[in-house]
PDB file of N, CA and C in Angstrom:
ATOM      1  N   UNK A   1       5.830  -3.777  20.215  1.00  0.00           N
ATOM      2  CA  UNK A   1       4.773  -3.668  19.214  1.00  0.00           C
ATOM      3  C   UNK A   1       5.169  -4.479  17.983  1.00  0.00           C
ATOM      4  N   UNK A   2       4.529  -5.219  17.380  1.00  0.00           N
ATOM      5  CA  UNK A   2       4.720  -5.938  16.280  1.00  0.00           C
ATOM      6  C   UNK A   2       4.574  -5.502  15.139  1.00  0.00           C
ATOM      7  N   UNK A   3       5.731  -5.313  14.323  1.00  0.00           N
ATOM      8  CA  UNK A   3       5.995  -4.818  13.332  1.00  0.00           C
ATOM      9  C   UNK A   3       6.081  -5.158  11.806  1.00  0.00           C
ATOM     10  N   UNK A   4       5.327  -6.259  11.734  1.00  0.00           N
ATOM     11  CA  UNK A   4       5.424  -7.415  10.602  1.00  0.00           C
ATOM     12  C   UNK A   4       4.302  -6.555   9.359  1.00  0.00           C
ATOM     13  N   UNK A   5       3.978  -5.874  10.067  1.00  0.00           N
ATOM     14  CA  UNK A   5       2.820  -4.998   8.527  1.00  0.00           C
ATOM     15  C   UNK A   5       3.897  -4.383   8.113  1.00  0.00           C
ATOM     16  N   UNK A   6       4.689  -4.223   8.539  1.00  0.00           N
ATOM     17  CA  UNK A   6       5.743  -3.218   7.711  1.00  0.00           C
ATOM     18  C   UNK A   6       6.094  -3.620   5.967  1.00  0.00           C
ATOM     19  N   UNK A   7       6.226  -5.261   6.599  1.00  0.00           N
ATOM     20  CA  UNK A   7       6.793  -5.953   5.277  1.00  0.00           C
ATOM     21  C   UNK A   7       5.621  -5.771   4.178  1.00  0.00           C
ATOM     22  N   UNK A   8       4.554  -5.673   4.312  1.00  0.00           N
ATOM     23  CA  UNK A   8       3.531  -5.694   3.616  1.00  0.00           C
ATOM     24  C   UNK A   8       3.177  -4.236   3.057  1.00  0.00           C
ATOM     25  N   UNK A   9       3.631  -3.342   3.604  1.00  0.00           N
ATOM     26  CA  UNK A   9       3.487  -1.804   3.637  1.00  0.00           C
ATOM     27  C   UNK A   9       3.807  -1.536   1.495  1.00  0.00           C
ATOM     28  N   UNK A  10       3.050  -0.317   1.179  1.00  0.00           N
ATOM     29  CA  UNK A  10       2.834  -0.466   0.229  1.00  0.00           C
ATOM     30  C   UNK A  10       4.191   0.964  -0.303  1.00  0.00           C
ATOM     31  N   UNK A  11       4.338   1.750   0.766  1.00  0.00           N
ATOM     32  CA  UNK A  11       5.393   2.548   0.627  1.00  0.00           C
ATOM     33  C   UNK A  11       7.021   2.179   0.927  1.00  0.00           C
ATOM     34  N   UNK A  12       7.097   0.903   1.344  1.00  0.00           N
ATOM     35  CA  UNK A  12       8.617  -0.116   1.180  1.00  0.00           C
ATOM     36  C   UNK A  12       9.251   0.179   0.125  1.00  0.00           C
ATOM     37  N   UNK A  13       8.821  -0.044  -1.141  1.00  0.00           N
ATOM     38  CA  UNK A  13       9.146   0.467  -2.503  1.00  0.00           C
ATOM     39  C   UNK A  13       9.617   1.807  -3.153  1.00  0.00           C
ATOM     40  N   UNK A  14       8.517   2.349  -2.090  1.00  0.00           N
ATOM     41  CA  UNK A  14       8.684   4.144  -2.928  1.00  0.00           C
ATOM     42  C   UNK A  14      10.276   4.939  -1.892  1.00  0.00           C
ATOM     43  N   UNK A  15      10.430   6.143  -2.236  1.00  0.00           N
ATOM     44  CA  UNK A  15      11.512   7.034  -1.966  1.00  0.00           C
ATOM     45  C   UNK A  15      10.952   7.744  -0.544  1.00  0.00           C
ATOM     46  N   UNK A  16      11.519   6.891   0.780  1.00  0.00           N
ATOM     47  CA  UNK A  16      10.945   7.905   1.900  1.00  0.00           C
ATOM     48  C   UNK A  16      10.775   9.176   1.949  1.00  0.00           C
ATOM     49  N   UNK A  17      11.507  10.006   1.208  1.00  0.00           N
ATOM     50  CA  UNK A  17      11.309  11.218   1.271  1.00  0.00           C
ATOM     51  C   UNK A  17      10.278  11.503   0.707  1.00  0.00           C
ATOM     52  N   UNK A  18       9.485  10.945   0.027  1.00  0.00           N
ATOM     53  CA  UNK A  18       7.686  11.314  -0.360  1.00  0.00           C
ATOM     54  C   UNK A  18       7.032  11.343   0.805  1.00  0.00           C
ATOM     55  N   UNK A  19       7.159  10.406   1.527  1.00  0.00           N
ATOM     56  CA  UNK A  19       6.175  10.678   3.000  1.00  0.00           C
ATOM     57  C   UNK A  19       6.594  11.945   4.137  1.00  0.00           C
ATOM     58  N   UNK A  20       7.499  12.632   3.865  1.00  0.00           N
ATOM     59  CA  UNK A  20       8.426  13.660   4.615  1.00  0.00           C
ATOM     60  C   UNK A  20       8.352  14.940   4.083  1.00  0.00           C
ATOM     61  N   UNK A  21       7.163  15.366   3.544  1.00  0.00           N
ATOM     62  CA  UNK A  21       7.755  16.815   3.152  1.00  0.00           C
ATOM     63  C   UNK A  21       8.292  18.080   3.808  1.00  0.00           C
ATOM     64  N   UNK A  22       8.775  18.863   3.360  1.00  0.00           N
ATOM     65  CA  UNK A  22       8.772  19.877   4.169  1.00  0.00           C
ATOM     66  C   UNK A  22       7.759  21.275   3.856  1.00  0.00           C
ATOM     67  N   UNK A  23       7.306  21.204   5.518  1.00  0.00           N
ATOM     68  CA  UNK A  23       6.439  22.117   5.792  1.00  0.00           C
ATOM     69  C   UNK A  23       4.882  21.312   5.015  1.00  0.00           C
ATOM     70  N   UNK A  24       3.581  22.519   5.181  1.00  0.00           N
ATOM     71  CA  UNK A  24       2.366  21.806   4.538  1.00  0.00           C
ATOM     72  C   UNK A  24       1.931  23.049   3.706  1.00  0.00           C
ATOM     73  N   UNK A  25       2.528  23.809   3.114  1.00  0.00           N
ATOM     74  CA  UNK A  25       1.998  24.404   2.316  1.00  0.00           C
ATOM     75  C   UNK A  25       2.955  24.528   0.636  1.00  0.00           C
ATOM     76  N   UNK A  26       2.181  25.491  -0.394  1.00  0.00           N
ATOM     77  CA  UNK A  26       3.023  25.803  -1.683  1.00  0.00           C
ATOM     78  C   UNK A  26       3.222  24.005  -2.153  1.00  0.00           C
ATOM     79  N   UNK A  27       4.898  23.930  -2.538  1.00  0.00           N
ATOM     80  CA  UNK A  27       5.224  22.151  -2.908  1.00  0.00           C
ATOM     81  C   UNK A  27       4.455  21.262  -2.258  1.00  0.00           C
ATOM     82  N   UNK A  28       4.484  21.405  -0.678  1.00  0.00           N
ATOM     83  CA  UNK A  28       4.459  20.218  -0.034  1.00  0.00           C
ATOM     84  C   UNK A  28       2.822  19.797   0.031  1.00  0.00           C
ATOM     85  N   UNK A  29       1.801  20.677  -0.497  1.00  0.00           N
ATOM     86  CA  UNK A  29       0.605  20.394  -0.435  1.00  0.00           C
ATOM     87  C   UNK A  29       0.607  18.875  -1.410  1.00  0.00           C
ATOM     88  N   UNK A  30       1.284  18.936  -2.598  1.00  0.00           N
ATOM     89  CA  UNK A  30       1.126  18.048  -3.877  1.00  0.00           C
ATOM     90  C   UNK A  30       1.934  16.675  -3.292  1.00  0.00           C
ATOM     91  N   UNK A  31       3.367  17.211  -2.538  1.00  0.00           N
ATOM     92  CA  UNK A  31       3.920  15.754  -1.899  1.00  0.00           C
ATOM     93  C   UNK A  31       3.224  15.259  -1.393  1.00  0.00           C
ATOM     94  N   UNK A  32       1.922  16.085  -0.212  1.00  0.00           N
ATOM     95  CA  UNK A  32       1.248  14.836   0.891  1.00  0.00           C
ATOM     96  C   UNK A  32       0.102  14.460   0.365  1.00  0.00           C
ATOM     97  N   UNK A  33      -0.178  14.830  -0.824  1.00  0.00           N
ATOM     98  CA  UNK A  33      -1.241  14.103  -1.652  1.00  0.00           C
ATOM     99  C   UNK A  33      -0.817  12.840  -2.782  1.00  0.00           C
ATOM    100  N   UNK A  34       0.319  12.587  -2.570  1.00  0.00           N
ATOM    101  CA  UNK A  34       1.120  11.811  -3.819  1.00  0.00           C
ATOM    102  C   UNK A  34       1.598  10.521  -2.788  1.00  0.00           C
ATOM    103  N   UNK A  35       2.037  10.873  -1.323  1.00  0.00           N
ATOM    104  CA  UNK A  35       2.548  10.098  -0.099  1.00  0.00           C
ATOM    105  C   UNK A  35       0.797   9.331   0.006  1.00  0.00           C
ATOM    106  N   UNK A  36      -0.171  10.685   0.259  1.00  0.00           N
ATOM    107  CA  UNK A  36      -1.432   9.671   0.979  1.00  0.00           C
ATOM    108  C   UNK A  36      -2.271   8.577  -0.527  1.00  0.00           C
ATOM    109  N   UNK A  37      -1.720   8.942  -2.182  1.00  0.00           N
ATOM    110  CA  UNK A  37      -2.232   8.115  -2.735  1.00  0.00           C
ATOM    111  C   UNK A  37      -1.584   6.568  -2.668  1.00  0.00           C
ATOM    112  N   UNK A  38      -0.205   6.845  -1.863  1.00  0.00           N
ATOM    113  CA  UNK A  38       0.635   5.555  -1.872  1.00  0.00           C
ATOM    114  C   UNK A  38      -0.130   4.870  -0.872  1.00  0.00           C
ATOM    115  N   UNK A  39      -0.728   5.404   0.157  1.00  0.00           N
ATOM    116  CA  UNK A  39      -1.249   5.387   1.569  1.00  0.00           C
ATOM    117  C   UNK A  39      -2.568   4.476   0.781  1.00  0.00           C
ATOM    118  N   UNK A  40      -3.262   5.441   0.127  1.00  0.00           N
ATOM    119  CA  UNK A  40      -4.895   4.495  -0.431  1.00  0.00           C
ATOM    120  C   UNK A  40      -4.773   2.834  -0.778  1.00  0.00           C
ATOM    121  N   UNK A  41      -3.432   2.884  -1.517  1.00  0.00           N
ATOM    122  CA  UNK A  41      -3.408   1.462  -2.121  1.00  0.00           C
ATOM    123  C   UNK A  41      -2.593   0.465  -1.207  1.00  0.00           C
ATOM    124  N   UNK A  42      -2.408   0.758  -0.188  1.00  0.00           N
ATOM    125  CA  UNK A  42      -1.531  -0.141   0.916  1.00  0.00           C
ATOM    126  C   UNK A  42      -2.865  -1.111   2.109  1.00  0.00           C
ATOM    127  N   UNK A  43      -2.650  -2.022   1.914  1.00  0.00           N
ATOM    128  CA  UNK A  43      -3.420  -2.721   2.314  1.00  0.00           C
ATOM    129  C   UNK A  43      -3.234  -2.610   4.191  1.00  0.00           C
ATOM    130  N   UNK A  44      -2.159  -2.595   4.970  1.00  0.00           N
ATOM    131  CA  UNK A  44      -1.941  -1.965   6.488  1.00  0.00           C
ATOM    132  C   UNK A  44      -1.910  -0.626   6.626  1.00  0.00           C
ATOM    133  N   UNK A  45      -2.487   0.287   5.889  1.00  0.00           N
ATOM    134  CA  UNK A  45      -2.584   1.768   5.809  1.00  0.00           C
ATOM    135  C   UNK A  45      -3.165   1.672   7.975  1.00  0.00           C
ATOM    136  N   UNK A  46      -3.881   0.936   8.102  1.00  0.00           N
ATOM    137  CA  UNK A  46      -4.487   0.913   9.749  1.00  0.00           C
ATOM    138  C   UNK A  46      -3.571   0.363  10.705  1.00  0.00           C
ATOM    139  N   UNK A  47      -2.832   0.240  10.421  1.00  0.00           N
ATOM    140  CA  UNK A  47      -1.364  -0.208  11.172  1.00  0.00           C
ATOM    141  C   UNK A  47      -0.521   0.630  11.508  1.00  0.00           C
ATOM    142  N   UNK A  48      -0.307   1.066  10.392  1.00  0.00           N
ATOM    143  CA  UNK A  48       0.375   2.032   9.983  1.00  0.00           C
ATOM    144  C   UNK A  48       0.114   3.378  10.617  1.00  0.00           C
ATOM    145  N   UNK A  49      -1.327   3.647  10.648  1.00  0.00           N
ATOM    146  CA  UNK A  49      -1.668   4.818  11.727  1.00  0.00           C
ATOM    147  C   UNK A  49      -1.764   4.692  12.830  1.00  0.00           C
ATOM    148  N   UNK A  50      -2.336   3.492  13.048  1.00  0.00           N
ATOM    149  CA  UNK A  50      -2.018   2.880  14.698  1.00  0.00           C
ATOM    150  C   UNK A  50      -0.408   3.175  15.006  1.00  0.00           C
ATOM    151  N   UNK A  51       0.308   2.795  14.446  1.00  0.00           N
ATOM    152  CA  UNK A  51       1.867   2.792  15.065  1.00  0.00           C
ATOM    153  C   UNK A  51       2.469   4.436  14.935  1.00  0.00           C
ATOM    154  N   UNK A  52       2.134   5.082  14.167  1.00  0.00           N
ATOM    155  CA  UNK A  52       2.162   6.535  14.218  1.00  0.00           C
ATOM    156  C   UNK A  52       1.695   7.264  15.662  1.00  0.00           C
ATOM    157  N   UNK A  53       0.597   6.824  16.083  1.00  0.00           N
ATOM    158  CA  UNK A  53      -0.034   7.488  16.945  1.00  0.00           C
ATOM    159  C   UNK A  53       0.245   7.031  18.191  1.00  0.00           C
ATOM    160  N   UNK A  54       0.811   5.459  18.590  1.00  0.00           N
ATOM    161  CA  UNK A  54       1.250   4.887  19.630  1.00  0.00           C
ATOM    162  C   UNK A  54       2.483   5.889  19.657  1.00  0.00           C
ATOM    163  N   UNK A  55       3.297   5.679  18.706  1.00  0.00           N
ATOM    164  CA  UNK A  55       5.196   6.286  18.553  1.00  0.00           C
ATOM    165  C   UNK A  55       4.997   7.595  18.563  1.00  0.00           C
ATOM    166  N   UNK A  56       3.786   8.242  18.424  1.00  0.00           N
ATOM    167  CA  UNK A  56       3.955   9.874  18.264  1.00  0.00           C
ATOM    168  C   UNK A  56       4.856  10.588  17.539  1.00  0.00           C
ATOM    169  N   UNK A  57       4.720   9.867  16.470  1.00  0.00           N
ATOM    170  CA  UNK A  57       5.121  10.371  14.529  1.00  0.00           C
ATOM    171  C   UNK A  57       4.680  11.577  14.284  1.00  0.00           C
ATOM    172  N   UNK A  58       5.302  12.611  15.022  1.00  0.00           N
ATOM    173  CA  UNK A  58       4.785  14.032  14.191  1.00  0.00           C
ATOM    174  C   UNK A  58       5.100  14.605  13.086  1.00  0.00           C
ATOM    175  N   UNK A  59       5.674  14.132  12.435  1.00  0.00           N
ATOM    176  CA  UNK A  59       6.332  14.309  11.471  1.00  0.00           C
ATOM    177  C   UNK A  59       5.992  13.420  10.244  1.00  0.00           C
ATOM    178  N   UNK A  60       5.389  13.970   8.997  1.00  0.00           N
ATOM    179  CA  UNK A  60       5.103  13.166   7.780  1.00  0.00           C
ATOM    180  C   UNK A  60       4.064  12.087   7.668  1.00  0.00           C
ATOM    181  N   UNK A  61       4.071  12.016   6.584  1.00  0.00           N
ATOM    182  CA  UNK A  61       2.742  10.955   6.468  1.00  0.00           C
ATOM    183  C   UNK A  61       2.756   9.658   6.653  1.00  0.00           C
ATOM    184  N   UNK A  62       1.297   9.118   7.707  1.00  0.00           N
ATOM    185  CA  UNK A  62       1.418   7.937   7.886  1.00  0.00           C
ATOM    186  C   UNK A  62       0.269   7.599   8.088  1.00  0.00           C
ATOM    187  N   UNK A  63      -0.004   5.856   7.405  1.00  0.00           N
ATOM    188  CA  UNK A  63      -1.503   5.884   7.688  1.00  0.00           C
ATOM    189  C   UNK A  63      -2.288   6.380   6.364  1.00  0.00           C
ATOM    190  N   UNK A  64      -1.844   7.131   5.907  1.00  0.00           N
ATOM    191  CA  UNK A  64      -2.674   8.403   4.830  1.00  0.00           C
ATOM    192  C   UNK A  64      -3.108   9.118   5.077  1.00  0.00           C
ATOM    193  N   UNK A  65      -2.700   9.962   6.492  1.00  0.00           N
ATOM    194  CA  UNK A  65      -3.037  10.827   7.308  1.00  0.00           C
ATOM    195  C   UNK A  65      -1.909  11.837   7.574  1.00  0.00           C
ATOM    196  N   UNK A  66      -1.833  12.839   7.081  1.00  0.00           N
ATOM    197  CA  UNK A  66      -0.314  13.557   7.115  1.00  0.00           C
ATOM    198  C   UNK A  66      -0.389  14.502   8.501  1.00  0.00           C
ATOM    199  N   UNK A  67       0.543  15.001   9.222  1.00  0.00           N
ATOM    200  CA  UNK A  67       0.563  15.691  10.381  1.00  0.00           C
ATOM    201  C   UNK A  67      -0.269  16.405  10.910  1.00  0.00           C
ATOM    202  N   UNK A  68      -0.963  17.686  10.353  1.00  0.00           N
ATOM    203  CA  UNK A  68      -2.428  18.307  11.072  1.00  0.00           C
ATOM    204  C   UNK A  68      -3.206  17.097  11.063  1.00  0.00           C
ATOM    205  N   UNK A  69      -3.123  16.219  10.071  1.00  0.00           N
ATOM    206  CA  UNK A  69      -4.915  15.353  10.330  1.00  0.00           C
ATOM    207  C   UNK A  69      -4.504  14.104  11.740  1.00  0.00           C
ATOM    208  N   UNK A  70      -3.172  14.117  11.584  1.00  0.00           N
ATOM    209  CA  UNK A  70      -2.842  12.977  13.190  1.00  0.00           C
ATOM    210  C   UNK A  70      -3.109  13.809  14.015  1.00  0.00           C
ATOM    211  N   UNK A  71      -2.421  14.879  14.193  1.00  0.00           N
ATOM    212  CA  UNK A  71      -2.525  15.705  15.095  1.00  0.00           C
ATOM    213  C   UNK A  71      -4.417  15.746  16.008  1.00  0.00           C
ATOM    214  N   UNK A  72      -4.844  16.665  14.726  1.00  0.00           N
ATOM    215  CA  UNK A  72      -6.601  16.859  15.217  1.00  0.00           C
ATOM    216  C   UNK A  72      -7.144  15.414  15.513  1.00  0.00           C
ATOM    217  N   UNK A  73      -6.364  14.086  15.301  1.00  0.00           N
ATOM    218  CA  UNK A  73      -7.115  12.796  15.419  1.00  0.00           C
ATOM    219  C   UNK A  73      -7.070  12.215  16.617  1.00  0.00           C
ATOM    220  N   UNK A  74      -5.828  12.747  17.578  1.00  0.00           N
ATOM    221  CA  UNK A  74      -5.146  12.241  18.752  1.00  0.00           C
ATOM    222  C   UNK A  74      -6.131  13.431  19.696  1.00  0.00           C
ATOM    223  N   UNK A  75      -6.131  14.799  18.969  1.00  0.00           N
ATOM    224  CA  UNK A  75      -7.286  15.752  20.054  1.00  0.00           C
ATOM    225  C   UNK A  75      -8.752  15.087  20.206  1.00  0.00           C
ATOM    226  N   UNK A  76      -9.027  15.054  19.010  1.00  0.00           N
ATOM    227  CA  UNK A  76     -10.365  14.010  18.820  1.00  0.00           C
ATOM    228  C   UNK A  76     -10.363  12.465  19.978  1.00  0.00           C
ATOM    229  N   UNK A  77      -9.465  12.251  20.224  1.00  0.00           N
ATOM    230  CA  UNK A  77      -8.937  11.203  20.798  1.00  0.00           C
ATOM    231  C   UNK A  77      -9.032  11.468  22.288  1.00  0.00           C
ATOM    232  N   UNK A  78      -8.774  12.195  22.363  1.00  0.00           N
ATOM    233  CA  UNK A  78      -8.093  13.010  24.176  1.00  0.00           C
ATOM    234  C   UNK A  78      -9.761  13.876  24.265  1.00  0.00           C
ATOM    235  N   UNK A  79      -9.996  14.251  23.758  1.00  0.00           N
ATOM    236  CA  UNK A  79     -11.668  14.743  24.271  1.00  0.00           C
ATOM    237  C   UNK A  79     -12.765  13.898  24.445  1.00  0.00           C
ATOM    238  N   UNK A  80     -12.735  12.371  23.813  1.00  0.00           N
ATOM    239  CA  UNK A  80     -13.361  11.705  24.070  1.00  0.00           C
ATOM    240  C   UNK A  80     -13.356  10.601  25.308  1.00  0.00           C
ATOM    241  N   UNK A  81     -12.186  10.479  25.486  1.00  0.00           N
ATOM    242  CA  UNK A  81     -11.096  10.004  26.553  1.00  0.00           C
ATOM    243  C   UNK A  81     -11.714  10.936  27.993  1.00  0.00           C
ATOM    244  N   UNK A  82     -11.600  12.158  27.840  1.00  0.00           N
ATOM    245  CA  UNK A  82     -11.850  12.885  29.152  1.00  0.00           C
ATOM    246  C   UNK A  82     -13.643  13.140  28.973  1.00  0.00           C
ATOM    247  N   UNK A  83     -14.150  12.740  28.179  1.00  0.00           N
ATOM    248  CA  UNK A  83     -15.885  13.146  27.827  1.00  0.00           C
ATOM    249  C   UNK A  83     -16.324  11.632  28.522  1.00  0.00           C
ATOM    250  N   UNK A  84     -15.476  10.512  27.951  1.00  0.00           N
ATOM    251  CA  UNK A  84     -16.204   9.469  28.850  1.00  0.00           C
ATOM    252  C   UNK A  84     -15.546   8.747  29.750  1.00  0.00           C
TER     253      UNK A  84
END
């Protein structure tokens, strides 16, 4: 898989541990809203979720999509898959 959006990625800069919180509730609600505003202004934010969802990234935010929303996106994914 080609990995060259990386260089372009808008979270290169920031402290990985913003995209990693732990758990999704209390703190970590405010981390994955602070990870997905890094997410808004990144121009391969669609790369970025693409390669999450190929690699099966369960863990932390990617894309601007933090773990329940990949999660329900890949079910969304797999029901349409077996619907058509």
């Amino acid at each position: 898989m080609d990995m060259n959006w990386l260089n372009e990625s808008r979270c290169l800069t920031e402290d990985p541990e913003l995209f990693f919180p732990v758990g999704n509730t209390g703190p970590a609600v405010d981390q994955i809203e602070q990870a997905k505003a890094v997410c808004r202004e990144c121009g391969v934010s669609t790369q970025c979720l693409e390669y999450a969802i190929k690699e099966n990234q369960d863990t932390g935010v990617w894309g601007g999509l933090s773990e329940d929303e990949r999660k329900s996106l890949k079910r969304k994914y797999a029901r349409a898959r077996r619907a058509g």
